[in-house]
Protein backbone atom coordinates (compact mmCIF):
# COMPACT_ATOMS: atom_id res chain seq x y z
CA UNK A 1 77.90 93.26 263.55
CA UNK A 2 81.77 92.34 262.78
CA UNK A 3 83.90 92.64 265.68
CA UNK A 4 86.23 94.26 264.10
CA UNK A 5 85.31 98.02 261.99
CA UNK A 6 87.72 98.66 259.00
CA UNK A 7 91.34 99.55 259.93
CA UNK A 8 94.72 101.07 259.14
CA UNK A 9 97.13 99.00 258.50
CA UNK A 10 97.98 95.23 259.54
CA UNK A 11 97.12 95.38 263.15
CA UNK A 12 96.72 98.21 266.13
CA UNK A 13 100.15 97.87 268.99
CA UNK A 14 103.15 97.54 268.40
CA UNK A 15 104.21 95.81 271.72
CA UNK A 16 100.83 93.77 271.90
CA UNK A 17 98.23 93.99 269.67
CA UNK A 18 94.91 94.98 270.40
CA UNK A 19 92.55 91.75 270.36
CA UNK A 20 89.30 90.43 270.82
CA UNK A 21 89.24 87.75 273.68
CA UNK A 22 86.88 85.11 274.30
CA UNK A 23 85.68 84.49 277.73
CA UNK A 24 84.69 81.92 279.17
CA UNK A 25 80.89 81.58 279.56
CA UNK A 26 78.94 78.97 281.50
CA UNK A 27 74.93 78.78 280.97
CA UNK A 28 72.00 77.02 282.65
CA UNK A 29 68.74 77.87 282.62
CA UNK A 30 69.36 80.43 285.40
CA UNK A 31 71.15 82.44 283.20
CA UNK A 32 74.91 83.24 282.30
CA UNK A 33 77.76 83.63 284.23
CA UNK A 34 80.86 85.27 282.79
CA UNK A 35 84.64 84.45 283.68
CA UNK A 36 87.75 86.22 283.51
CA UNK A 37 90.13 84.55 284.92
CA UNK A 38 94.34 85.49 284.57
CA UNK A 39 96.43 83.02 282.85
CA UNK A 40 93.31 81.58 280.84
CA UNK A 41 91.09 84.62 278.99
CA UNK A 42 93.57 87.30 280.13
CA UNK A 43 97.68 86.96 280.22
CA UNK A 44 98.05 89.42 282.89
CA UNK A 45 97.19 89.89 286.80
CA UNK A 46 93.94 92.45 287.46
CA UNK A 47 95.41 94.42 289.88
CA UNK A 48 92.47 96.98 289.29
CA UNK A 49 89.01 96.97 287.93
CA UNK A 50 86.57 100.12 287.24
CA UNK A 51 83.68 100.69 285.37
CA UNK A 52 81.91 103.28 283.54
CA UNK A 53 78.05 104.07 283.13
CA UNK A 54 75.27 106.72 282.42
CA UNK A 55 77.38 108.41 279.89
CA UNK A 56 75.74 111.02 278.24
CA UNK A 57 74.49 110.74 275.03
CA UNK A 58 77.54 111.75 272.15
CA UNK A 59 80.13 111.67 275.12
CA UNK A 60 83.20 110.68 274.46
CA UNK A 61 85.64 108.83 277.22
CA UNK A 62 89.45 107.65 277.20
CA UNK A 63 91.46 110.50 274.66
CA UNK A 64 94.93 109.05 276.52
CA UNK A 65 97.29 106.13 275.99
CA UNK A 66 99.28 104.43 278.76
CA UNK A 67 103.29 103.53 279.09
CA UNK A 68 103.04 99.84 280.37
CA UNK A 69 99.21 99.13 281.38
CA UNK A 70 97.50 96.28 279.93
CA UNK A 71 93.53 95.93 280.30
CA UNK A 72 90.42 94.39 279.24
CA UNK A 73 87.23 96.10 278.60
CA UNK A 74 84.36 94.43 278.53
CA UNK A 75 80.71 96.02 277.89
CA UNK A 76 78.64 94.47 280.45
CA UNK A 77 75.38 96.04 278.96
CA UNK A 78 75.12 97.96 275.85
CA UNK A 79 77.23 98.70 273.79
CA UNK A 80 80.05 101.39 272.53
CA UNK A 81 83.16 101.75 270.16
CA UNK A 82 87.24 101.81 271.29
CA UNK A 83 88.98 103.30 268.47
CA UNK A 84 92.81 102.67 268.93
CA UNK A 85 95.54 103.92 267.54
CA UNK A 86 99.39 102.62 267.92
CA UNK A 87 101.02 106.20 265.72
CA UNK A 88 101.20 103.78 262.82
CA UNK A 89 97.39 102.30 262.45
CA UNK A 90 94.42 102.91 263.42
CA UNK A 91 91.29 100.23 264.35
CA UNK A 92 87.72 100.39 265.92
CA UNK A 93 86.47 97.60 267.57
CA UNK A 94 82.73 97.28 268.54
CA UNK A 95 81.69 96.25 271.88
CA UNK A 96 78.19 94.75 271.88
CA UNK A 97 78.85 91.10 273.72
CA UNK A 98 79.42 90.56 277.34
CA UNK A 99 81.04 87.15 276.67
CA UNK A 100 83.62 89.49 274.47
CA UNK A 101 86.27 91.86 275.60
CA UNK A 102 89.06 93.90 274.08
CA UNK A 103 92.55 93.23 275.09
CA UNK A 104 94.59 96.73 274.59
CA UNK A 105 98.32 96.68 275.10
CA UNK A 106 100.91 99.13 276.56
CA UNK A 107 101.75 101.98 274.09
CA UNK A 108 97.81 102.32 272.42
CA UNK A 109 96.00 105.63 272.48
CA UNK A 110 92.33 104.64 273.00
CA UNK A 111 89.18 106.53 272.94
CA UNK A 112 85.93 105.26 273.62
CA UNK A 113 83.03 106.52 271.30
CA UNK A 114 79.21 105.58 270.50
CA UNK A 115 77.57 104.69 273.32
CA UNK A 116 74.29 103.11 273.85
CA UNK A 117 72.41 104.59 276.80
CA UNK A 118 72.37 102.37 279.71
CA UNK A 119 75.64 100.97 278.69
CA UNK A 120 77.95 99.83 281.35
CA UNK A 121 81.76 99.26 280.74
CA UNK A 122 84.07 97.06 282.94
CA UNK A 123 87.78 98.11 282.75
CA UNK A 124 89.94 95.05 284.21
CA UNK A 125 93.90 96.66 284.08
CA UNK A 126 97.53 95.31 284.73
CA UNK A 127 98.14 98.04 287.07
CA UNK A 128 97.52 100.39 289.78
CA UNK A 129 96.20 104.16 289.35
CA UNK A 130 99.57 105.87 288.58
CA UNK A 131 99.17 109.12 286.63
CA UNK A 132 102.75 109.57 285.48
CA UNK A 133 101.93 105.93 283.51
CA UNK A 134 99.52 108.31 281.58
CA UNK A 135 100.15 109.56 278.27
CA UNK A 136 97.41 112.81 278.14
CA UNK A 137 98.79 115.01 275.25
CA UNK A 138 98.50 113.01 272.01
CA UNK A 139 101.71 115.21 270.35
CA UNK A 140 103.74 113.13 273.30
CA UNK A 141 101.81 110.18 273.11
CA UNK A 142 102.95 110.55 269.32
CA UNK A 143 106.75 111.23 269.53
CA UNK A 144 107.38 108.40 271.88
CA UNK A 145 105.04 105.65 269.79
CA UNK A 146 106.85 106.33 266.97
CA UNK A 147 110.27 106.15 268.52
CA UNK A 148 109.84 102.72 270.10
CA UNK A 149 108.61 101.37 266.34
């Protein structure tokens, strides 16, 4: 599957587009071992990581955008969609690889969609929980994309 579903437009963030990132993967015939590791895969300190799992089947995470926050996401196992949107374009990115993460900037509304049962979804972000960073009406989210553009 492409890593990258039809979009909107030229690319998804204004301030940093969203991107698939390589990481660094080391095999043996023990199995795989994944890095992420700042200032090679990722251009930004993790100063928090979370993860997601036993979503219900049809659930739907995410439906916010953030101010300044910068993450990764990374499906660990399994396998689900982040569609993002910048108030200009749109783009849905498939996460099926755990060598494979999404880079999504400041100033991206994200929702995550489709997701395989069992999946499990590692969040690695620039930032600390801070709910005023968080952009929960879309209408708001909307107005202040638009005016940064």
């Amino acid at each position: 599957m492409t890593d990258v579903l039809p979009t909107t437009g030229p690319a998804v963030g204004r301030i940093s587009p969203c991107r698939m990132v390589d990481l660094t993967e080391h095999t043996d015939p023990r199995g795989k071992l994944t890095v992420v590791e700042p200032g090679k895969e990722i251009d930004f300190e993790i100063r928090r990581a979370y993860y997601i799992h036993h979503v219900p089947e049809n659930a739907e995470r995410g439906a916010h955008g953030h101010r300044r926050l910068r993450q990764l996401i990374v499906a660990v196992h399994g396998s689900f969609d982040v569609v993002v949107d910048d108030g200009f374009a749109t783009g849905r990115f498939r996460l099926d690889n755990p060598s494979r993460g999404l880079y999504v900037g400041p100033m991206v509304w994200r929702d995550m969609v489709n997701f395989a049962p069992g999946t499990v979804g590692l969040w690695l972000v620039s930032e600390p929980y801070d709910e005023s960073e968080y952009y929960r009406d879309y209408d708001e989210y909307l107005k202040d994309a638009k005016a940064i553009a």
